[in-house]
C-alpha atoms as a PDB file:
ATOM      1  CA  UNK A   1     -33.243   8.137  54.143  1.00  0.00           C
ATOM      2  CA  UNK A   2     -32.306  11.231  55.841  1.00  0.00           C
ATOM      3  CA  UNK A   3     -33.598  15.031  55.401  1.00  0.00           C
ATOM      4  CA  UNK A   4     -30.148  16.137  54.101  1.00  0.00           C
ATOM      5  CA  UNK A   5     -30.581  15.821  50.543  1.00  0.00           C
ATOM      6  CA  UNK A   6     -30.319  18.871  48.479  1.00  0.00           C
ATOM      7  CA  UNK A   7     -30.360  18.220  44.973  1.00  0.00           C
ATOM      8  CA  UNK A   8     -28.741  21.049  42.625  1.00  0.00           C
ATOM      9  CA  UNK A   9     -30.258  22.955  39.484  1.00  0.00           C
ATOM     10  CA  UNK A  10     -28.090  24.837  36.778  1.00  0.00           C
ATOM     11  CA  UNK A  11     -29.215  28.406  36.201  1.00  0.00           C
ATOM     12  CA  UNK A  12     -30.274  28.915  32.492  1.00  0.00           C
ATOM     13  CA  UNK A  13     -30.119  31.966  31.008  1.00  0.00           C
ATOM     14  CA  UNK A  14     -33.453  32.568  31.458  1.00  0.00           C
ATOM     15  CA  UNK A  15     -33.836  31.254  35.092  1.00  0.00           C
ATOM     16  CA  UNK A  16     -31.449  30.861  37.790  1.00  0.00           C
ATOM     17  CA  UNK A  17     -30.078  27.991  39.448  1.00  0.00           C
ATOM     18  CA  UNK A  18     -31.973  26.231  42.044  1.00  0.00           C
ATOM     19  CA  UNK A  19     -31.377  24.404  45.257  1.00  0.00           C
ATOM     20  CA  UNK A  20     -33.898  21.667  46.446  1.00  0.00           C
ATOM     21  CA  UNK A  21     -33.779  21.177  49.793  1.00  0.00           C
ATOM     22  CA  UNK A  22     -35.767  19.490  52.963  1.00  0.00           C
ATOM     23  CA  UNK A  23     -38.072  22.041  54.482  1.00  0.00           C
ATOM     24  CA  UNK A  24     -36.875  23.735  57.505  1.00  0.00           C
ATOM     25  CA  UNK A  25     -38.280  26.090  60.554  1.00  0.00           C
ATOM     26  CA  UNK A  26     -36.573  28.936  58.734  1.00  0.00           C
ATOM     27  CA  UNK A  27     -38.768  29.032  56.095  1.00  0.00           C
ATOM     28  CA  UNK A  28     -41.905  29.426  57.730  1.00  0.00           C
ATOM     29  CA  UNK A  29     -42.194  33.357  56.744  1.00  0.00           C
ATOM     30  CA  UNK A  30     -41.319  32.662  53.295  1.00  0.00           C
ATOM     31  CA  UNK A  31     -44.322  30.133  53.110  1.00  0.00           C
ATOM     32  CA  UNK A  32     -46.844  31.951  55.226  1.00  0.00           C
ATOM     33  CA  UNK A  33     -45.981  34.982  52.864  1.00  0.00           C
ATOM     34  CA  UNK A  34     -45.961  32.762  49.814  1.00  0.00           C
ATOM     35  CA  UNK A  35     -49.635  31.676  50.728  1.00  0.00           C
ATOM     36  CA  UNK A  36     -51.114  35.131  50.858  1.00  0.00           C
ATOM     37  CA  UNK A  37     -50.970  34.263  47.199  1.00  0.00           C
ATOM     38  CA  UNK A  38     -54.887  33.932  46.109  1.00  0.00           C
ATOM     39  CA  UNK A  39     -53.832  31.908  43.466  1.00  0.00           C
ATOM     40  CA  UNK A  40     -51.407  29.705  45.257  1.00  0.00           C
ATOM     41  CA  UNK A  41     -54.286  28.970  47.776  1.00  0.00           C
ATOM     42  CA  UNK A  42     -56.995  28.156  44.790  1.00  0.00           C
ATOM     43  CA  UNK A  43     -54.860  24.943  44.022  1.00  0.00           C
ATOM     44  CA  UNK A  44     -53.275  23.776  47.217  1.00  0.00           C
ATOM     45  CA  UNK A  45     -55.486  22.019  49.678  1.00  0.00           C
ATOM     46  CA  UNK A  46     -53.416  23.486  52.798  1.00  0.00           C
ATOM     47  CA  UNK A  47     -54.096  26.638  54.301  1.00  0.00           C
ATOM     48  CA  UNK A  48     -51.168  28.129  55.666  1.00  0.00           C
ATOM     49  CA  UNK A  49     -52.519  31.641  57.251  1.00  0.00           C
ATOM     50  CA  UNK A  50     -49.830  32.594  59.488  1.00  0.00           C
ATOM     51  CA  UNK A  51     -46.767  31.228  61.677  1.00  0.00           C
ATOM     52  CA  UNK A  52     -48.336  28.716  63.844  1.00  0.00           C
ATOM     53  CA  UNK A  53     -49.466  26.923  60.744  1.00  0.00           C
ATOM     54  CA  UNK A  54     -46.957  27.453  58.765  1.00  0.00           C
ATOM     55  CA  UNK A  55     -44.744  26.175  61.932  1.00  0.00           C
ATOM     56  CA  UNK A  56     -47.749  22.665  62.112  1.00  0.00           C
ATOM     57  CA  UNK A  57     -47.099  22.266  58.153  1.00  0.00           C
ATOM     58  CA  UNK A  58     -43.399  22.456  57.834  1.00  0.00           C
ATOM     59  CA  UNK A  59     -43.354  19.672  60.904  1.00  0.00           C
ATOM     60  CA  UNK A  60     -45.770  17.626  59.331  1.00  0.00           C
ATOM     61  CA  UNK A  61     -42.949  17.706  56.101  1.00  0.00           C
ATOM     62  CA  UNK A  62     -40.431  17.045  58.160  1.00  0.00           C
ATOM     63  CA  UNK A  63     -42.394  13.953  60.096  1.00  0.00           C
ATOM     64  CA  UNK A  64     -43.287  12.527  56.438  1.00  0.00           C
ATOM     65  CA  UNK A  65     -38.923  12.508  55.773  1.00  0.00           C
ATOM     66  CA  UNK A  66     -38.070  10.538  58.998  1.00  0.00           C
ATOM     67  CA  UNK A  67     -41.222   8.050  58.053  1.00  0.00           C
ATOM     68  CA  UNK A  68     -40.232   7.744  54.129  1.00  0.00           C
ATOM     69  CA  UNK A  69     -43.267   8.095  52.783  1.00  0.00           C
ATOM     70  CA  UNK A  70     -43.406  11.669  51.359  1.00  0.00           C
ATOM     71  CA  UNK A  71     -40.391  14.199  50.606  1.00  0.00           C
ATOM     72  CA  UNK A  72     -41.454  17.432  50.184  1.00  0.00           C
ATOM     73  CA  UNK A  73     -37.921  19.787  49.034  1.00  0.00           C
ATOM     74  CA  UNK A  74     -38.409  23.795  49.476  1.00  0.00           C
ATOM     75  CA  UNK A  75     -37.251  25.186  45.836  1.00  0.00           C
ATOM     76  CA  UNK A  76     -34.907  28.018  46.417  1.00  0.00           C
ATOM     77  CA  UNK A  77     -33.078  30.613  43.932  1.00  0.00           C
ATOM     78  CA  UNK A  78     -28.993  29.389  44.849  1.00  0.00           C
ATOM     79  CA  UNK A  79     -27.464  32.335  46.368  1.00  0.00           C
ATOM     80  CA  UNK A  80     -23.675  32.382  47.233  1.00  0.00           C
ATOM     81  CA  UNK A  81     -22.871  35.077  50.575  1.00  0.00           C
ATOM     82  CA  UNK A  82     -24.539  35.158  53.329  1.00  0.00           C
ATOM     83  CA  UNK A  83     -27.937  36.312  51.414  1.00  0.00           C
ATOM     84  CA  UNK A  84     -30.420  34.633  52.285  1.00  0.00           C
ATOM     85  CA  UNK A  85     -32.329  32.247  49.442  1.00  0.00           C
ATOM     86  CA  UNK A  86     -35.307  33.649  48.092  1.00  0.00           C
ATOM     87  CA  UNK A  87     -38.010  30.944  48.437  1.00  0.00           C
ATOM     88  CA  UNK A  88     -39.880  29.988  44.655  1.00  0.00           C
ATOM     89  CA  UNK A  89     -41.983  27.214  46.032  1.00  0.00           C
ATOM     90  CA  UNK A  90     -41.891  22.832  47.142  1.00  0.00           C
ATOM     91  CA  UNK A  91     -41.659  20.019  44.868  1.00  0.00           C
ATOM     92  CA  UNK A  92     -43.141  16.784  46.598  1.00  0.00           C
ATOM     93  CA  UNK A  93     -42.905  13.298  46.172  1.00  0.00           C
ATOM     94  CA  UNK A  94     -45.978  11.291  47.974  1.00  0.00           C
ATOM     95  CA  UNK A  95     -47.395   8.017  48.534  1.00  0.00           C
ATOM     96  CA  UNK A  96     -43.855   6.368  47.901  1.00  0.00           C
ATOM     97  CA  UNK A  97     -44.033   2.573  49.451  1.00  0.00           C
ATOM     98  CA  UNK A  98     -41.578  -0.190  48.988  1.00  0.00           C
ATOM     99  CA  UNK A  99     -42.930  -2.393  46.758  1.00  0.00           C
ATOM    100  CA  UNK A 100     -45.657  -0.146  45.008  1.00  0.00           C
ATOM    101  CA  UNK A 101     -44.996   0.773  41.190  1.00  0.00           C
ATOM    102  CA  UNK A 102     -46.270   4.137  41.436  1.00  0.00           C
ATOM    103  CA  UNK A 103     -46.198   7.496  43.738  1.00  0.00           C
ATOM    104  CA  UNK A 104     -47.379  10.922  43.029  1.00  0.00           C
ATOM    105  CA  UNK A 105     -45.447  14.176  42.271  1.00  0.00           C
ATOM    106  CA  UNK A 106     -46.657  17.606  43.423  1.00  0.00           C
ATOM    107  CA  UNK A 107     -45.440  21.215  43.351  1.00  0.00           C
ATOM    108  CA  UNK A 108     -46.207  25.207  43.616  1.00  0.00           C
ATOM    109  CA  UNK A 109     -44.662  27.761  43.066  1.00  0.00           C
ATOM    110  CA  UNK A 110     -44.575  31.407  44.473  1.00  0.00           C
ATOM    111  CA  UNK A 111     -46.073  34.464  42.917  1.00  0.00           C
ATOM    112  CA  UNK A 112     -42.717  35.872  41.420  1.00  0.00           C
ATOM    113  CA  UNK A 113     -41.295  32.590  40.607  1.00  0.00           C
ATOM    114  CA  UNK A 114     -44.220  32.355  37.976  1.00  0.00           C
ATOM    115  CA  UNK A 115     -43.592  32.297  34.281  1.00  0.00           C
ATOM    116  CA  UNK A 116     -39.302  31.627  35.015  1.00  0.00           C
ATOM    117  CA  UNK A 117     -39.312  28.294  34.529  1.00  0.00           C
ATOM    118  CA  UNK A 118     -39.177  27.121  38.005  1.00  0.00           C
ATOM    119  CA  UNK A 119     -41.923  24.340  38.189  1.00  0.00           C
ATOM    120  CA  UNK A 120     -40.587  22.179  35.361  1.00  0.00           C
ATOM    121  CA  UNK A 121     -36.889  22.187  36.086  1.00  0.00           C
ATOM    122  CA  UNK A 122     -37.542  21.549  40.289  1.00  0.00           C
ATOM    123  CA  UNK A 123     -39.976  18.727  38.773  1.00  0.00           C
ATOM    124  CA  UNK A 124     -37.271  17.569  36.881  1.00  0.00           C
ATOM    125  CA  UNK A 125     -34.837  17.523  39.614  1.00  0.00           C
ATOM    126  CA  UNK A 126     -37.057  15.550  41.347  1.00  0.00           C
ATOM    127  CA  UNK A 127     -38.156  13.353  39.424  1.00  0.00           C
ATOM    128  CA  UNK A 128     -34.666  12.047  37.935  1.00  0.00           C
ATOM    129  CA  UNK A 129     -34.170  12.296  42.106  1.00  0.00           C
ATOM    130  CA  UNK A 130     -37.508   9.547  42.941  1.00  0.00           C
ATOM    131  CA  UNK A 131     -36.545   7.582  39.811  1.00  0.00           C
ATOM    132  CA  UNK A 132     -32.449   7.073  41.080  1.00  0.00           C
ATOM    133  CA  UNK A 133     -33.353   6.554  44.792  1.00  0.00           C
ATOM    134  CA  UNK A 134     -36.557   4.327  44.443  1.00  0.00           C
ATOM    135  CA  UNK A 135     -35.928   2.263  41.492  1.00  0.00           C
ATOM    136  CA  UNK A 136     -35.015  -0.769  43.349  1.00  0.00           C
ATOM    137  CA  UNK A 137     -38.392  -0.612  45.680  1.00  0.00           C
ATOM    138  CA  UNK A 138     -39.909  -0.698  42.544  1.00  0.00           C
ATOM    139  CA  UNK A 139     -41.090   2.533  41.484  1.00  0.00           C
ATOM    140  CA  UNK A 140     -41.785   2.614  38.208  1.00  0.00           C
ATOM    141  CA  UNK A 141     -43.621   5.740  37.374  1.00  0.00           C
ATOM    142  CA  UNK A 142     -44.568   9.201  39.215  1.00  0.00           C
ATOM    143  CA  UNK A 143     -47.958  10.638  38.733  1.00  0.00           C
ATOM    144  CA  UNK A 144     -48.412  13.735  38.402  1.00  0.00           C
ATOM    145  CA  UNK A 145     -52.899  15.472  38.884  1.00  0.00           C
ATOM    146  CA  UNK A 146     -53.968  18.713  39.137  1.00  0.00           C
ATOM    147  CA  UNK A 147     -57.730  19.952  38.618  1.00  0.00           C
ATOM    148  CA  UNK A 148     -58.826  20.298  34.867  1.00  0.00           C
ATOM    149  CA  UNK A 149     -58.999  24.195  34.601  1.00  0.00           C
ATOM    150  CA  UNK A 150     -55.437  24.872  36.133  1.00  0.00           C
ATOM    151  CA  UNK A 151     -53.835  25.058  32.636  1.00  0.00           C
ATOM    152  CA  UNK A 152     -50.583  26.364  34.467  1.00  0.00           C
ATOM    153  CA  UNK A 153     -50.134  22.956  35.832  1.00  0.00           C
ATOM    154  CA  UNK A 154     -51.063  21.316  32.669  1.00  0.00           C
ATOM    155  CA  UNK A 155     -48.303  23.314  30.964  1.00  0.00           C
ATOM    156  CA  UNK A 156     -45.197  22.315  33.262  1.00  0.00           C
ATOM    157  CA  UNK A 157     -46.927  18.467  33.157  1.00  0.00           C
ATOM    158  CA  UNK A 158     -45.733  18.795  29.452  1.00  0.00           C
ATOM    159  CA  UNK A 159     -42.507  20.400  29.625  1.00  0.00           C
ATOM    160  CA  UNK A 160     -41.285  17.816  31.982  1.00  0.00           C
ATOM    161  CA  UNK A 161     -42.498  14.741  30.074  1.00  0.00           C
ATOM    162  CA  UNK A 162     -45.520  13.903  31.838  1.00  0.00           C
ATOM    163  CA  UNK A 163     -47.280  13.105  29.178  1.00  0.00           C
ATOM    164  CA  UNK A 164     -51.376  12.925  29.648  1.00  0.00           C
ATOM    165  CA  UNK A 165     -53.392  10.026  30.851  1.00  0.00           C
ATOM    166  CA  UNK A 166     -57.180  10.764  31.751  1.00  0.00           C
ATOM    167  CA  UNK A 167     -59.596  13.279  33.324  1.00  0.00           C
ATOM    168  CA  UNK A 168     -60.096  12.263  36.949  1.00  0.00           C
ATOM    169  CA  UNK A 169     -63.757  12.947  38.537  1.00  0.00           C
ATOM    170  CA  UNK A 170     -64.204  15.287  40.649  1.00  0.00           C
ATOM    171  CA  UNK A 171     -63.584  13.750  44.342  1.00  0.00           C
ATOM    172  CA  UNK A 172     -64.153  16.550  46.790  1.00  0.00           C
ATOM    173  CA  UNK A 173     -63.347  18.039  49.207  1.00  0.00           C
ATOM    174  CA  UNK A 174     -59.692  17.545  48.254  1.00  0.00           C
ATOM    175  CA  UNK A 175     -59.967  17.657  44.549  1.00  0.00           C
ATOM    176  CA  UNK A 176     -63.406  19.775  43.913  1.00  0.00           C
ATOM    177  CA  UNK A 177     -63.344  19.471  40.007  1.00  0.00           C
ATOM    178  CA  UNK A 178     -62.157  17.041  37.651  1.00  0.00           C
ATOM    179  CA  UNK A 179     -58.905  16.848  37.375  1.00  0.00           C
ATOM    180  CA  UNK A 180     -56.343  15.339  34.923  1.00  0.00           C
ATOM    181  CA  UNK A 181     -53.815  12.628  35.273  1.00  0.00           C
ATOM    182  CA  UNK A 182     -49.897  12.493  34.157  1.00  0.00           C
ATOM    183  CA  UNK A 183     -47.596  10.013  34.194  1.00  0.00           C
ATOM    184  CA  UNK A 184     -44.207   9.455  34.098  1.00  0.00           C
ATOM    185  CA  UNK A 185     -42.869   6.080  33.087  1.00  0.00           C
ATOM    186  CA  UNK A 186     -38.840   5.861  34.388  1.00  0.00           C
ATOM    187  CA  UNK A 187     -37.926   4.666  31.038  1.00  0.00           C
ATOM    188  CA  UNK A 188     -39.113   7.997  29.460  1.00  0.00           C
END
């Protein structure tokens, strides 16, 4: 698999169209800007305080493409020109393994990408994405946690058909509270 994929979002007229794309070394501003978000940082278990670790963390993405095991695609707002694209926030696919039924989804999403939209359709994207390219390793369903009070999370979980499983106890220090469990079956 290589880092080139960049998978393509229709604007709606609510939202505008969105490019999914491999992280790169240009975006480390974006995401060391993106995580001065107090909110952003309340859910994600990276800390990401300035270039040097935004520089360690979009390496570490880029490692995970060349070993197949977790793509993590920057969400951007498409832009034609020269203009730079704004970043909204990642979509990741994790713990994918020839052979293994299931993997895990993830995603944020920036401070003024909130409320557009933005998590559900890149999820989408992504998950028709896993589905198409891992079906015959045999994935057969994406799951999807977050803790049990982000209700954000639990909203775009719904809108893009991951329909509730269980509450998950809390393990910390990755996951601190309970959390609850999605899951996306490829047939759904």
């Amino acid at each position: 698999m290589t880092a080139s994929v960049v998978l393509q979002v229709a604007a709606t007229p609510a939202s505008p169209a969105l490019v999914l794309r491999p992280w790169c070394m240009e975006d480390v501003a974006a995401l060391v800007e993106a995580h001065r978000d107090p909110g952003l940082r309340r859910w994600t278990s990276h800390v990401v305080d300035n270039d040097a670790d935004g520089a360690r963390w979009v390496q570490a993405q880029q490692r995970s493409w060349t070993a197949e095991d977790r793509f993590s695609f920057a969400v951007l707002e498409a832009q034609s020109g020269p203009v730079r694209a704004q970043l909204l926030g990642n979509v990741v696919l994790k713990e994918v393994a020839s052979g293994k039924p299931a993997a895990e989804v993830g995603y944020w999403t920036a401070t003024h990408a909130r409320g557009r939209g933005v998590a559900p359709r890149a999820l989408e994207a992504l998950t028709n994405w896993a589905f198409d390219t891992f079906e015959a390793d045999g994935l057969e369903r994406l799951e999807l946690l977050h803790q049990e009070d982000n209700l954000a999370s639990c909203r775009v979980a719904q809108k893009s058909r991951y329909d509730f499983d269980s509450v998950l106890p809390a393990a910390p220090p990755s996951f601190p509270r309970d959390g609850h469990l999605h899951i996306r079956r490829m047939d759904a």
